[in-house]
Protein backbone atom coordinates (compact mmCIF):
# COMPACT_ATOMS: atom_id res chain seq x y z
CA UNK A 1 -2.82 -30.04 83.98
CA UNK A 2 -5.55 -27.90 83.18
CA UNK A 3 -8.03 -28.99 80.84
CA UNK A 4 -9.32 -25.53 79.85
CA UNK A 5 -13.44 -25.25 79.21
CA UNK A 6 -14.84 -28.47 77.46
CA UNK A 7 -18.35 -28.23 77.70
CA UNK A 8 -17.99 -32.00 78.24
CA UNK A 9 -21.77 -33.87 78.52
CA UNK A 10 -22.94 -36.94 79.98
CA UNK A 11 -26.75 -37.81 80.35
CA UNK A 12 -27.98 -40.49 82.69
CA UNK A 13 -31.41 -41.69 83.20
CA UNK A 14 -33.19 -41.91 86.75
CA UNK A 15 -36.01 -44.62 86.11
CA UNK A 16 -37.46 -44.33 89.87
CA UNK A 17 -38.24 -40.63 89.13
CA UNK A 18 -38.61 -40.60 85.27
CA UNK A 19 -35.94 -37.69 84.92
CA UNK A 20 -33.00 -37.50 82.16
CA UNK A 21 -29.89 -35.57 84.15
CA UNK A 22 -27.55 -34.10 81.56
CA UNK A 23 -24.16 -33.56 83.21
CA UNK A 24 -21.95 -31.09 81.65
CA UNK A 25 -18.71 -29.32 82.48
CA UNK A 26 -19.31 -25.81 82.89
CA UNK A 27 -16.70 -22.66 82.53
CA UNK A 28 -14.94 -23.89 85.33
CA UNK A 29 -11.64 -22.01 84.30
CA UNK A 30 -12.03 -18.56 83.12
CA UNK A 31 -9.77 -17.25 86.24
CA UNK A 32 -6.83 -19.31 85.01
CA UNK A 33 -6.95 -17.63 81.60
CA UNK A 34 -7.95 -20.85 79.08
CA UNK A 35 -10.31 -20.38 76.43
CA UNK A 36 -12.51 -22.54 74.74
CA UNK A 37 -11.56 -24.10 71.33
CA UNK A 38 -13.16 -25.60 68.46
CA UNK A 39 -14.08 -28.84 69.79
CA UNK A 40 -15.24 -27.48 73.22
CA UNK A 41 -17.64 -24.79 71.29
CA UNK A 42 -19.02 -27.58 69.14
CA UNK A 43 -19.26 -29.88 72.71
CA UNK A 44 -21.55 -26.89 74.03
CA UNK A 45 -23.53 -26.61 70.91
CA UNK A 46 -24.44 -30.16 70.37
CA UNK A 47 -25.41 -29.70 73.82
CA UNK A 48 -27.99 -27.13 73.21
CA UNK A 49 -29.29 -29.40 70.55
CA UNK A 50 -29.51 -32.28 73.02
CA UNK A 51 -32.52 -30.29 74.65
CA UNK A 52 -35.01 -30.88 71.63
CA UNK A 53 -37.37 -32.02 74.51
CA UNK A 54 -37.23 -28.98 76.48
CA UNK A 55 -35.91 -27.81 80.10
CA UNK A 56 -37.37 -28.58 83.14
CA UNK A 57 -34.46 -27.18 85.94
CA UNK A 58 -30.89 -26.58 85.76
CA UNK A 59 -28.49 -27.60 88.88
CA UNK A 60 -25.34 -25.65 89.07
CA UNK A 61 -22.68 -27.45 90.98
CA UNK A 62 -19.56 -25.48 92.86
CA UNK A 63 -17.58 -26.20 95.84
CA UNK A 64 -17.50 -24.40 98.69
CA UNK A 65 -13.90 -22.99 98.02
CA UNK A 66 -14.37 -20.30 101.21
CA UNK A 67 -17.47 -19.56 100.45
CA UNK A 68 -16.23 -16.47 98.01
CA UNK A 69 -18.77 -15.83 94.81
CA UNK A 70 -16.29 -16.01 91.95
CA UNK A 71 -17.41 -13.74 89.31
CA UNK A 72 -15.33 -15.75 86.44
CA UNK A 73 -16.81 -19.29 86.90
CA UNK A 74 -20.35 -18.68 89.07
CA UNK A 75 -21.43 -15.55 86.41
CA UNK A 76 -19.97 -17.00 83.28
CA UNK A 77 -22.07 -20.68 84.23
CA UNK A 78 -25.00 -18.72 84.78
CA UNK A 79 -24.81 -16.06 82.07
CA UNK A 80 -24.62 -19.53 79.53
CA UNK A 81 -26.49 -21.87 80.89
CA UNK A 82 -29.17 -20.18 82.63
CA UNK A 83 -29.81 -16.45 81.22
CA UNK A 84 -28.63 -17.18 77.39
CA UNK A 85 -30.03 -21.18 77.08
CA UNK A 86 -32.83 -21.38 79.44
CA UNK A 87 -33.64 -17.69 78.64
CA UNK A 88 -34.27 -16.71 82.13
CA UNK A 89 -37.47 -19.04 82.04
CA UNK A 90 -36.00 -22.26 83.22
CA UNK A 91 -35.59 -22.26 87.12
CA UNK A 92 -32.15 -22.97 88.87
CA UNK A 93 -30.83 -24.38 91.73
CA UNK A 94 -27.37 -24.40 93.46
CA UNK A 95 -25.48 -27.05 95.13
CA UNK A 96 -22.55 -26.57 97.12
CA UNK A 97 -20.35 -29.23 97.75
CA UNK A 98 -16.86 -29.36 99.80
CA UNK A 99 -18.47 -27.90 102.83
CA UNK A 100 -16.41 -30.76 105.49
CA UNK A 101 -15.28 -27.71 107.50
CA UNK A 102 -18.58 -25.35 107.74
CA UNK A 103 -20.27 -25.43 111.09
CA UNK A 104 -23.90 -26.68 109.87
CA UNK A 105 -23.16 -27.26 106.74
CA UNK A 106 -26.48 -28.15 105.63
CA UNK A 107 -27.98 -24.33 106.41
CA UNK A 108 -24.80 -22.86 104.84
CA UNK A 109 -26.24 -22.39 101.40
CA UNK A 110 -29.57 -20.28 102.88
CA UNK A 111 -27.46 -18.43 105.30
CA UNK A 112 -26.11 -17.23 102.28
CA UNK A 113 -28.38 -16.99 99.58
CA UNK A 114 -28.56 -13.05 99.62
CA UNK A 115 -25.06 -12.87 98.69
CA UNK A 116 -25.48 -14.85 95.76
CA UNK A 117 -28.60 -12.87 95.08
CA UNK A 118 -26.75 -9.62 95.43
CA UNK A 119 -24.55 -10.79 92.97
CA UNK A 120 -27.43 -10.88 90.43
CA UNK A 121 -27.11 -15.02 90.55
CA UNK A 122 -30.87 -16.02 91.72
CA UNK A 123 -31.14 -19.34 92.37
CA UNK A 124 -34.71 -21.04 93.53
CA UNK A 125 -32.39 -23.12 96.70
CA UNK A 126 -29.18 -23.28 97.46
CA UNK A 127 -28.41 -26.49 98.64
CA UNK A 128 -25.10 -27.37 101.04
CA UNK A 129 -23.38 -29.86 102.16
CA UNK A 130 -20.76 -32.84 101.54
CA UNK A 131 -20.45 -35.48 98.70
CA UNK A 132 -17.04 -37.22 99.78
CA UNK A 133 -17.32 -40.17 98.48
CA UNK A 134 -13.50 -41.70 98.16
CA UNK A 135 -10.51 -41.17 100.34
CA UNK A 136 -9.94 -40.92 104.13
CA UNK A 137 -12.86 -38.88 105.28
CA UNK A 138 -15.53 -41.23 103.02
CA UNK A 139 -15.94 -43.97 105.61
CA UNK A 140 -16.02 -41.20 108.59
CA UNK A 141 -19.76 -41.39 110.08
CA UNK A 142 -20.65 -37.82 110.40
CA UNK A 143 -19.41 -37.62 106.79
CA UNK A 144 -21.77 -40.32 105.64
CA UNK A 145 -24.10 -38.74 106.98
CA UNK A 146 -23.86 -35.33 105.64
CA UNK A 147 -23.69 -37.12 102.26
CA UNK A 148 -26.79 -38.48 102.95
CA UNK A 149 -28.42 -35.37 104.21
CA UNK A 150 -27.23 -33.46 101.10
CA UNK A 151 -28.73 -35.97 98.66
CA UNK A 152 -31.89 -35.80 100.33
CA UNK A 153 -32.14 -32.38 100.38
CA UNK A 154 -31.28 -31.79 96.96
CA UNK A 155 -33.62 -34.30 95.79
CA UNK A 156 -36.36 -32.30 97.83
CA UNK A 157 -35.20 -29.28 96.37
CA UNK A 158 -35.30 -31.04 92.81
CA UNK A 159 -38.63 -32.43 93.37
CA UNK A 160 -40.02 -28.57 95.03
CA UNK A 161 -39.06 -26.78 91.86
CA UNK A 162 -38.71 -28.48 89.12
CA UNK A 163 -41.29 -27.56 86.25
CA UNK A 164 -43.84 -29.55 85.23
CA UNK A 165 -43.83 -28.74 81.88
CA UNK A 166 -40.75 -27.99 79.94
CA UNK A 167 -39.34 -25.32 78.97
CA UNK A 168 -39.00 -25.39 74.87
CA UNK A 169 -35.03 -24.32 73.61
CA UNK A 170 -34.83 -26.33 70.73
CA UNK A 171 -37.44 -24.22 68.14
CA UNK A 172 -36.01 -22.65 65.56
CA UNK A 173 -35.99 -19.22 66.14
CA UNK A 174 -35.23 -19.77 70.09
CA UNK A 175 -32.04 -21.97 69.25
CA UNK A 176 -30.85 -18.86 66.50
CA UNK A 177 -31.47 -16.46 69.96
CA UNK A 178 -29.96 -18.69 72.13
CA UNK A 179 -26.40 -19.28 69.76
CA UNK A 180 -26.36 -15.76 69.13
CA UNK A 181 -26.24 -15.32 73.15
CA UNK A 182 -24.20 -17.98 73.98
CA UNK A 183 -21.56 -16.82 71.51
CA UNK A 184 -21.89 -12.82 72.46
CA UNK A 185 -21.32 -14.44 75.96
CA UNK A 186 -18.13 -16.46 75.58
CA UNK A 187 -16.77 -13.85 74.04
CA UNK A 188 -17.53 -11.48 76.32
CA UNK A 189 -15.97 -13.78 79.21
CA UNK A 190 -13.31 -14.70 76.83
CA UNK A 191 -12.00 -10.95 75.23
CA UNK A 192 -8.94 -12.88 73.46
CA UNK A 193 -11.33 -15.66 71.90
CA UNK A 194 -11.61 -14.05 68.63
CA UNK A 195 -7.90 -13.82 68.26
CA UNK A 196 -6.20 -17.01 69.77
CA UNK A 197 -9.47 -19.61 68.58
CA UNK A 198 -9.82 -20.75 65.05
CA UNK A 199 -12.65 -22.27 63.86
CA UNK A 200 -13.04 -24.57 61.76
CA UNK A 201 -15.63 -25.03 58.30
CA UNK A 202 -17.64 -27.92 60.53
CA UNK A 203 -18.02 -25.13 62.65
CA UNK A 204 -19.96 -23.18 60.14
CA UNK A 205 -22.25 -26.49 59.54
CA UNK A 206 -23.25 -27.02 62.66
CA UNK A 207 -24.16 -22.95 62.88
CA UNK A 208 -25.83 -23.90 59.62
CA UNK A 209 -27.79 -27.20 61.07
CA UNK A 210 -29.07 -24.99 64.09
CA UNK A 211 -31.05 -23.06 61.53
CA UNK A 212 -28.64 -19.96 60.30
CA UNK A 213 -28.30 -19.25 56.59
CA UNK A 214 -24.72 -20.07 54.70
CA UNK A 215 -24.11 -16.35 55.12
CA UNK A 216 -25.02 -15.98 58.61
CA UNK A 217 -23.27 -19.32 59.43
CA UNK A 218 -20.26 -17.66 57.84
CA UNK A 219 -20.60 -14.37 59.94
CA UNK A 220 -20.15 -15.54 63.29
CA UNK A 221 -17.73 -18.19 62.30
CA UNK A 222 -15.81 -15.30 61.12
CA UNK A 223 -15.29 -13.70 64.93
CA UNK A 224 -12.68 -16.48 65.18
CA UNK A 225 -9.51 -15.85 63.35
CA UNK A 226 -7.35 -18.72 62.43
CA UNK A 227 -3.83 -17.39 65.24
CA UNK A 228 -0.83 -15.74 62.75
């Protein structure tokens, strides 16, 4: 069944290129109608606080799905991760996956880069292609070799824009900007949140740990209600 919006991380280090790749579920079901809850907003905040060392490029991950934009998932990931945590400063790349059935897959994702930036969703690259890696078509040749053309380009595309120096989230006053953001976000994807989410007093320390005063802490703990 569906598993709603986790916020779910996983970080794995890449020795041969020195880079730490955080992996994180994104808001990957606002069109079905789930909502975050407690657990998932405290997953997405100790996230934030993972970046203490600072931002060098974010990767957003879709699948192809027919090639539509959709406004729920592709604007809420971007309005989170990349306008409200990385501030607009941190750049970002796109890589579409699932594209088995697009003539020249590879040049899909340029071919249509003006959509996405029409959309307001400006991404550095977009990067296309196929990742099978299990079932029927993961032995086919031309698919093994798409999956190998994808993760070069990608890692081309990684290498072309990623910054050199990183982008700082973690100060004090930037992390208080960034929650404040990230929450006026969610609930802006989310209008029921405040109603159907309770939240609970660990909730209101971790608001506390990321620099807000008890009172403050309290405040925006408060736009949850416990459901009647």
């Amino acid at each position: 069944g569906a598993r709603g919006v986790t916020f779910e991380s996983q970080s794995y280090l890449v020795p041969s290129r020195n880079i730490e790749l955080i992996d994180t579920v994104g808001v990957g079901e606002v069109h079905r109608g789930t909502v975050p809850n407690a657990e998932s907003l405290e997953n997405l905040i100790e996230l934030i606080h993972g970046f203490e060392k600072g931002l060098h490029l974010f990767v957003m991950v879709r699948q192809h799905a027919g090639g539509r934009i959709h406004r729920s998932s592709d604007q809420g990931n971007y309005e989170i991760f990349f306008e409200a945590i990385g501030r607009k400063k941190v750049p970002a790349l796109l890589a579409v996956t699932a594209c088995e059935s697009v003539t020249d897959r590879a040049g899909w994702g340029e071919r249509n880069k003006k959509h996405f930036d029409n959309a307001g969703l400006i991404f550095k690259k977009i990067v296309s292609g196929t990742c099978v890696m299990e079932g029927p078509l993961a032995d086919v040749e031309l698919v093994k070799e798409g999956r190998e053309q994808m993760k070069k380009d990608l890692w081309d595309a990684i290498d072309d824009y990623i910054l050199l120096n990183p982008v700082n989230v973690s100060e004090r006053e930037g992390m208080k900007e960034i929650l404040r953001n990230v929450l006026n976000t969610l609930l802006r994807l989310f209008p029921n949140l405040g109603s159907r989410l309770w939240v609970s007093d660990r909730m209101k320390d971790i608001f506390q740990r990321a620099g807000y005063p008890l009172m403050e802490a309290r405040r925006l703990a408060s736009h949850f209600q416990k459901p009647k």
